[in-house]
N, C-alpha and C. Protein backbone atom coordinates (compact mmCIF):
# COMPACT_ATOMS: atom_id res chain seq x y z
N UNK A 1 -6.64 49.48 5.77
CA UNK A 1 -6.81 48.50 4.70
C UNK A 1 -5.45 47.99 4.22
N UNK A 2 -4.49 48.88 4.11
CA UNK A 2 -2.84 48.40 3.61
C UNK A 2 -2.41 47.35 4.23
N UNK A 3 -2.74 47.88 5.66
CA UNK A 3 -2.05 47.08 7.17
C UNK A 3 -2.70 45.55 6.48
N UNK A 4 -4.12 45.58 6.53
CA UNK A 4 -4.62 43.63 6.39
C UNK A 4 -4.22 43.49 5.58
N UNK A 5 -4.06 43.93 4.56
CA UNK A 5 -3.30 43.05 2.87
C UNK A 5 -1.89 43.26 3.25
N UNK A 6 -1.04 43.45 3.94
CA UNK A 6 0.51 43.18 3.89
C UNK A 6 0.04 42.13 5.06
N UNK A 7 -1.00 42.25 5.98
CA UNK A 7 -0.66 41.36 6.91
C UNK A 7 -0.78 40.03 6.75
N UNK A 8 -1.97 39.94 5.53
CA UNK A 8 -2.74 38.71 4.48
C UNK A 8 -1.40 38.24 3.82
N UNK A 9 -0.79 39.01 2.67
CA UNK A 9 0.24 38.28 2.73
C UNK A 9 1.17 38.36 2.74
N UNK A 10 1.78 38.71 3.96
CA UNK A 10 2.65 37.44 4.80
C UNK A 10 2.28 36.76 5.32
N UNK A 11 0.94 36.56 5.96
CA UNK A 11 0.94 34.62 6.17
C UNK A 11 0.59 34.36 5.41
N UNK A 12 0.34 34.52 4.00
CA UNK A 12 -0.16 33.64 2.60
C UNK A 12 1.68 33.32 2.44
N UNK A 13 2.61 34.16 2.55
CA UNK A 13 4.13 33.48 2.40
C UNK A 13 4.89 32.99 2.98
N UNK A 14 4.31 33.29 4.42
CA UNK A 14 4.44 32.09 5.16
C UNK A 14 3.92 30.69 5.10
N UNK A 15 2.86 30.74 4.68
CA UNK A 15 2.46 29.65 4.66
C UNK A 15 2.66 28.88 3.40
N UNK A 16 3.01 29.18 2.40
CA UNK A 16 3.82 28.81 1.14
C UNK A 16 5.08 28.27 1.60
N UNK A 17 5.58 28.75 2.34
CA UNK A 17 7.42 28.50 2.84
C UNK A 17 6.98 26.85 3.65
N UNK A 18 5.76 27.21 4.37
CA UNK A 18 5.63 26.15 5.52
C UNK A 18 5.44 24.97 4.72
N UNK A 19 4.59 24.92 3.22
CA UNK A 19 4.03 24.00 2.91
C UNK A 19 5.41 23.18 1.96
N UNK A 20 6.63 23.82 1.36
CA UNK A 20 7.13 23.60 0.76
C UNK A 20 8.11 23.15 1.65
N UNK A 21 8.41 22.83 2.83
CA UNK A 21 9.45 22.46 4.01
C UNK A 21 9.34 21.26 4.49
N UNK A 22 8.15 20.30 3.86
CA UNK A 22 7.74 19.30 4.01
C UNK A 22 8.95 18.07 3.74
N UNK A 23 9.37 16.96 4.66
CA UNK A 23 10.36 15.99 4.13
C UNK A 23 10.18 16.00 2.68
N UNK A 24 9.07 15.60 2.64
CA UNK A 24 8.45 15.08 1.05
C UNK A 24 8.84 15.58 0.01
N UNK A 25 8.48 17.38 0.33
CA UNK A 25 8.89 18.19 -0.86
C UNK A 25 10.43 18.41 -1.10
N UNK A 26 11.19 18.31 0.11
CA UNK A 26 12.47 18.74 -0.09
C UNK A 26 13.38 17.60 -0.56
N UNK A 27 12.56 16.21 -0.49
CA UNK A 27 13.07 14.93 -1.14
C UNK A 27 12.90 14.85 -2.57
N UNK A 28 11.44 15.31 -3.02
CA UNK A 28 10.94 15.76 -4.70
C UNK A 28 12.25 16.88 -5.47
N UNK A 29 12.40 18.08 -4.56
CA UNK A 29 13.34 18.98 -5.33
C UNK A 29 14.80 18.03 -5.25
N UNK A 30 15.35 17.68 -4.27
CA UNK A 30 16.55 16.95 -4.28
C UNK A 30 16.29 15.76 -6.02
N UNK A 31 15.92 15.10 -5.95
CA UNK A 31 15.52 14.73 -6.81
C UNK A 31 15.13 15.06 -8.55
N UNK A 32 14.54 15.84 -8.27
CA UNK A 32 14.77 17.19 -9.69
C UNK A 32 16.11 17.89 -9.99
N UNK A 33 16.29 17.97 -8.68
CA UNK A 33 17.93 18.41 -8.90
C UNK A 33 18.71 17.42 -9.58
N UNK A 34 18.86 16.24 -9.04
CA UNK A 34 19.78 14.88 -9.68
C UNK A 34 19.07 14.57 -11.26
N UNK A 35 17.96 14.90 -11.44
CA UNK A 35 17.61 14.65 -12.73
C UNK A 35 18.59 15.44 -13.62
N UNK A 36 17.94 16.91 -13.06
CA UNK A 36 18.42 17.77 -14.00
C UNK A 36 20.31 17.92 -14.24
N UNK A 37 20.60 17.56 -12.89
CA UNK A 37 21.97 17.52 -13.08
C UNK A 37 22.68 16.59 -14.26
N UNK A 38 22.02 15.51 -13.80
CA UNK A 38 22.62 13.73 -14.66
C UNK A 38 21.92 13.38 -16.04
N UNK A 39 20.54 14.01 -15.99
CA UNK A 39 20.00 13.69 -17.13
C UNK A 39 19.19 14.26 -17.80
N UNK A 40 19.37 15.29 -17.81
CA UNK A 40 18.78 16.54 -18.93
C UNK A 40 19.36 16.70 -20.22
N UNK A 41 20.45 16.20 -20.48
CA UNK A 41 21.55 16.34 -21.40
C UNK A 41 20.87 15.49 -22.33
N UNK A 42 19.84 14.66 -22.18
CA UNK A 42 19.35 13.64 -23.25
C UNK A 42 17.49 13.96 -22.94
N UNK A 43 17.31 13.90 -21.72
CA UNK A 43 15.62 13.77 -21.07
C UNK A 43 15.15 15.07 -20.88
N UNK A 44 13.90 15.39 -20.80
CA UNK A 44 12.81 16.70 -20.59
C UNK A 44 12.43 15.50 -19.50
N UNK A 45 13.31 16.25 -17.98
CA UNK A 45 13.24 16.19 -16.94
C UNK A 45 11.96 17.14 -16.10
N UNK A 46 11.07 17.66 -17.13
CA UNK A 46 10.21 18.31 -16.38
C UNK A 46 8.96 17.96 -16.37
N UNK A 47 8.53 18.81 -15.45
CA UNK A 47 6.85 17.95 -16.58
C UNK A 47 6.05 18.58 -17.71
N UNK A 48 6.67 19.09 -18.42
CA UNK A 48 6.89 19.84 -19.74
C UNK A 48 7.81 20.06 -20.42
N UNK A 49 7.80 19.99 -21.88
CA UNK A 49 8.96 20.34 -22.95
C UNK A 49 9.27 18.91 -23.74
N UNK A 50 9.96 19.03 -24.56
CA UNK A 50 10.82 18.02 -25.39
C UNK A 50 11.80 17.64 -25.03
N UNK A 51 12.23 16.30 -24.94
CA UNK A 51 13.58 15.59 -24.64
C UNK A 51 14.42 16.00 -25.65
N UNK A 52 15.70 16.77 -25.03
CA UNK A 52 16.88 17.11 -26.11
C UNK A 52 16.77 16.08 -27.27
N UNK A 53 17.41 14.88 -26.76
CA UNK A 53 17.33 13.68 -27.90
C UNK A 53 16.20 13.24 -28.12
N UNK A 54 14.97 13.22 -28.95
CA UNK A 54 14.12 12.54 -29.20
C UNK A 54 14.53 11.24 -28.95
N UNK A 55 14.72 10.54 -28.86
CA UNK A 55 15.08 9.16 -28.58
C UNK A 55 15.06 8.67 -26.97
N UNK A 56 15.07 9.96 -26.17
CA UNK A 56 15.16 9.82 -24.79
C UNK A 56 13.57 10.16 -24.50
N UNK A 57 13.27 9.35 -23.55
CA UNK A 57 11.78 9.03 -23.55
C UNK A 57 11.46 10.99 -22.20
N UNK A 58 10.70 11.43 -22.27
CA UNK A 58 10.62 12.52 -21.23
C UNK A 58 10.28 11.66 -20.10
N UNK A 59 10.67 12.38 -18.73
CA UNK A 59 10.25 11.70 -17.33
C UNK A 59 8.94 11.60 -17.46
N UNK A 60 8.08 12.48 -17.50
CA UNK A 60 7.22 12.74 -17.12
C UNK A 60 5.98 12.04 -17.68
N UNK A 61 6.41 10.71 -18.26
CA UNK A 61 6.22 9.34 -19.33
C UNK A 61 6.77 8.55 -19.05
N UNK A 62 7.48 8.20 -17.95
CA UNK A 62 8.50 6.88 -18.10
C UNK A 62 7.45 5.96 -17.46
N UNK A 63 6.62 6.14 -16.31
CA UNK A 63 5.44 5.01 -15.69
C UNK A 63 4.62 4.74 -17.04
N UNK A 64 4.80 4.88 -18.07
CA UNK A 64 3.63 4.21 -18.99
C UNK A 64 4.36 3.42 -19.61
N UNK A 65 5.80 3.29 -19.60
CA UNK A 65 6.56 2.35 -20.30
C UNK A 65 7.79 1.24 -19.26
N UNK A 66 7.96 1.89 -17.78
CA UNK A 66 8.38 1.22 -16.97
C UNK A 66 7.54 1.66 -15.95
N UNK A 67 7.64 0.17 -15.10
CA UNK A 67 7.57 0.34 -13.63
C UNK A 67 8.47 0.96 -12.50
N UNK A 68 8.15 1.96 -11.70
CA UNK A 68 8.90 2.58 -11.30
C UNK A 68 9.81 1.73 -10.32
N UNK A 69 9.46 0.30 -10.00
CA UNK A 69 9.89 -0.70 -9.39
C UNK A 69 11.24 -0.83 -10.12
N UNK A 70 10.74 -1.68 -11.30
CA UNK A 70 11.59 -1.43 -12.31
C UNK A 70 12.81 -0.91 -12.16
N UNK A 71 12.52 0.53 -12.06
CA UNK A 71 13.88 1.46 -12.50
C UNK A 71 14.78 1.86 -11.49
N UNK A 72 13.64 1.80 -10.19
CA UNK A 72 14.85 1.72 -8.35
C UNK A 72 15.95 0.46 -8.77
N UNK A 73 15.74 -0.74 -9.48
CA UNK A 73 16.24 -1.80 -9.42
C UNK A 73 17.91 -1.48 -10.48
N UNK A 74 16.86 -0.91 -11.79
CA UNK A 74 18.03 -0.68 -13.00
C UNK A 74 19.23 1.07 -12.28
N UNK A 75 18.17 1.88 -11.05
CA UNK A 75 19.48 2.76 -11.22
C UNK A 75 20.10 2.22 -10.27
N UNK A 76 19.86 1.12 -9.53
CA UNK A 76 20.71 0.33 -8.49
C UNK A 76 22.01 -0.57 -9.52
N UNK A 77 21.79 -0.99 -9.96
CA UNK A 77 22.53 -1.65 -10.80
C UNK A 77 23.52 -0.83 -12.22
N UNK A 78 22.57 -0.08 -12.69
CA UNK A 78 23.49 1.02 -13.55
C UNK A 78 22.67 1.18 -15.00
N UNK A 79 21.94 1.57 -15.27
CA UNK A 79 21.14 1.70 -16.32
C UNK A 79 22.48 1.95 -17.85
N UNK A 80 22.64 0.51 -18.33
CA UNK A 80 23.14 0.76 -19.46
C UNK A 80 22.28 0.85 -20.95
N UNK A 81 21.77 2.17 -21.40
CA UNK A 81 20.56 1.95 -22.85
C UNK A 81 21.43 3.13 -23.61
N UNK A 82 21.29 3.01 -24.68
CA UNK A 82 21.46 4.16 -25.91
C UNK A 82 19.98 4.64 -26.24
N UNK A 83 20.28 5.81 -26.71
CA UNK A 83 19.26 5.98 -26.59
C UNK A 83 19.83 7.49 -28.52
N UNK A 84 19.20 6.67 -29.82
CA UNK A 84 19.07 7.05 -30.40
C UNK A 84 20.65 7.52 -31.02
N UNK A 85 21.56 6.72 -30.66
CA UNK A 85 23.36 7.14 -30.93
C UNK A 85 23.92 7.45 -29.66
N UNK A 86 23.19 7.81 -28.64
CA UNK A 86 24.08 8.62 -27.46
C UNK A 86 23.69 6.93 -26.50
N UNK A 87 25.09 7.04 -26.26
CA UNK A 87 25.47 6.44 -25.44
C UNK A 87 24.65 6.84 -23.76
N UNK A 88 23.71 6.07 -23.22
CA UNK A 88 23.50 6.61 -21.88
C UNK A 88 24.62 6.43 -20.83
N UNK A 89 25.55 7.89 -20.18
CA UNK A 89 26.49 7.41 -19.01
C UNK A 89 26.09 6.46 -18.06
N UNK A 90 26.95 6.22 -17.57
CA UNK A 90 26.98 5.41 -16.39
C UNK A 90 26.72 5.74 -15.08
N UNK A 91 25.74 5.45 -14.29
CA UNK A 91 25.55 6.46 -13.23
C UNK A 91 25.58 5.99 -12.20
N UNK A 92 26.31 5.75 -10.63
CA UNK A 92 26.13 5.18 -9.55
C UNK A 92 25.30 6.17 -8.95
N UNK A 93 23.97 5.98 -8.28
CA UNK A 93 23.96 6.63 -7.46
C UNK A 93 23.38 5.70 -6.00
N UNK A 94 23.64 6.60 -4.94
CA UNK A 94 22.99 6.12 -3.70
C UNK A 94 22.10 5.81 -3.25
N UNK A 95 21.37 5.01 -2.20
CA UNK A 95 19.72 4.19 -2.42
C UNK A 95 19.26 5.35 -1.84
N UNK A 96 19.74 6.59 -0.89
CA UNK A 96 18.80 7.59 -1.27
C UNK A 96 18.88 8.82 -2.15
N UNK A 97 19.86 8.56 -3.07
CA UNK A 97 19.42 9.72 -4.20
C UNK A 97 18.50 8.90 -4.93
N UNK A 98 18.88 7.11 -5.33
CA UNK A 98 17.34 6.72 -6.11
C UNK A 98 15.87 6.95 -5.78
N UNK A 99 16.19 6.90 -4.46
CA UNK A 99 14.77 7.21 -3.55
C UNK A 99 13.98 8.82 -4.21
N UNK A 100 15.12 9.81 -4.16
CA UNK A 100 15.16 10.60 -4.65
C UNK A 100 13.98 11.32 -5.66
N UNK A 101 15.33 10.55 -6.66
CA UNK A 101 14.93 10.73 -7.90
C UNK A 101 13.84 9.86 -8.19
N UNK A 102 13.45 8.73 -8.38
CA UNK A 102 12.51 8.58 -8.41
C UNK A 102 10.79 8.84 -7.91
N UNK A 103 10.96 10.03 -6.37
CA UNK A 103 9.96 10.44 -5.59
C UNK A 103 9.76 11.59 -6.99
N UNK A 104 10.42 12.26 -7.30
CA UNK A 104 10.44 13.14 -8.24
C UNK A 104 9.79 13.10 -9.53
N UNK A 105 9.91 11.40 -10.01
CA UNK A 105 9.61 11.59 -11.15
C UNK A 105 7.83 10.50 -11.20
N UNK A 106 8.18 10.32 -9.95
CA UNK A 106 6.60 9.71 -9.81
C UNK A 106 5.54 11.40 -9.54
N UNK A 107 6.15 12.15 -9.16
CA UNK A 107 5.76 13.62 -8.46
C UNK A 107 5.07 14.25 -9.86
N UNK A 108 5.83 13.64 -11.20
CA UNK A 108 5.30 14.49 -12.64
C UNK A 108 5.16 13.76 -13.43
N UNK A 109 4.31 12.70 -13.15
CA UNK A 109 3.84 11.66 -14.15
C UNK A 109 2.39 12.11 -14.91
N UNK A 110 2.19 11.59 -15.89
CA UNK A 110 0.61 12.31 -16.50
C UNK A 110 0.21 11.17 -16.47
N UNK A 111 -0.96 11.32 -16.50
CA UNK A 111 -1.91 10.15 -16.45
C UNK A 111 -2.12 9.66 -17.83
């Protein structure tokens, strides 16, 4: 009986590893990563919690107030907003970290 439940899971963790190795997923975490790196300091980059600054809208809300079209366009260009006294930095990033980040934050949108 030990033997089938260690043998159960490890392919239940294997198959967790397999499912999370996906382009897709490893484009979503890349992406969470650049959030959390660049913009946590103001945003609740998750899909839970409070935005440090109230004034900074949480990700996991931004499709009810922009189009995610929209915002590929503004982090192409450089998203200049304040947001409640704080100055939002300036951020270049690359058309695939926008790709990125935005796969990410379409990934924790609420309905």
């Amino acid at each position: 009986m030990r033997f089938i439940l260690a043998a159960s899971a490890g392919v239940l963790a294997a198959s967790a590893a397999f499912a999370l190795d996906k382009p897709q997923d490893r484009q979503i975490e890349r992406g969470r990563a650049i959030a959390k790196a660049n913009c946590s300091r103001c945003h609740a980059t998750g899909a839970q919690g409070k935005s440090p600054n109230p004034a900074s809208p949480p990700f996991r809300t931004l499709t009810k107030k922009y189009p995610l079209e929209n915002l590929e366009e503004a982090l192409a260009e450089g998203i200049v907003v304040g947001h409640g006294g704080l100055d939002m930095p300036r951020f270049e990033f690359s058309p695939a970290q926008i790709e990125a980040l935005l796969g990410y934050i379409a990934s924790i949108q609420r309905k």
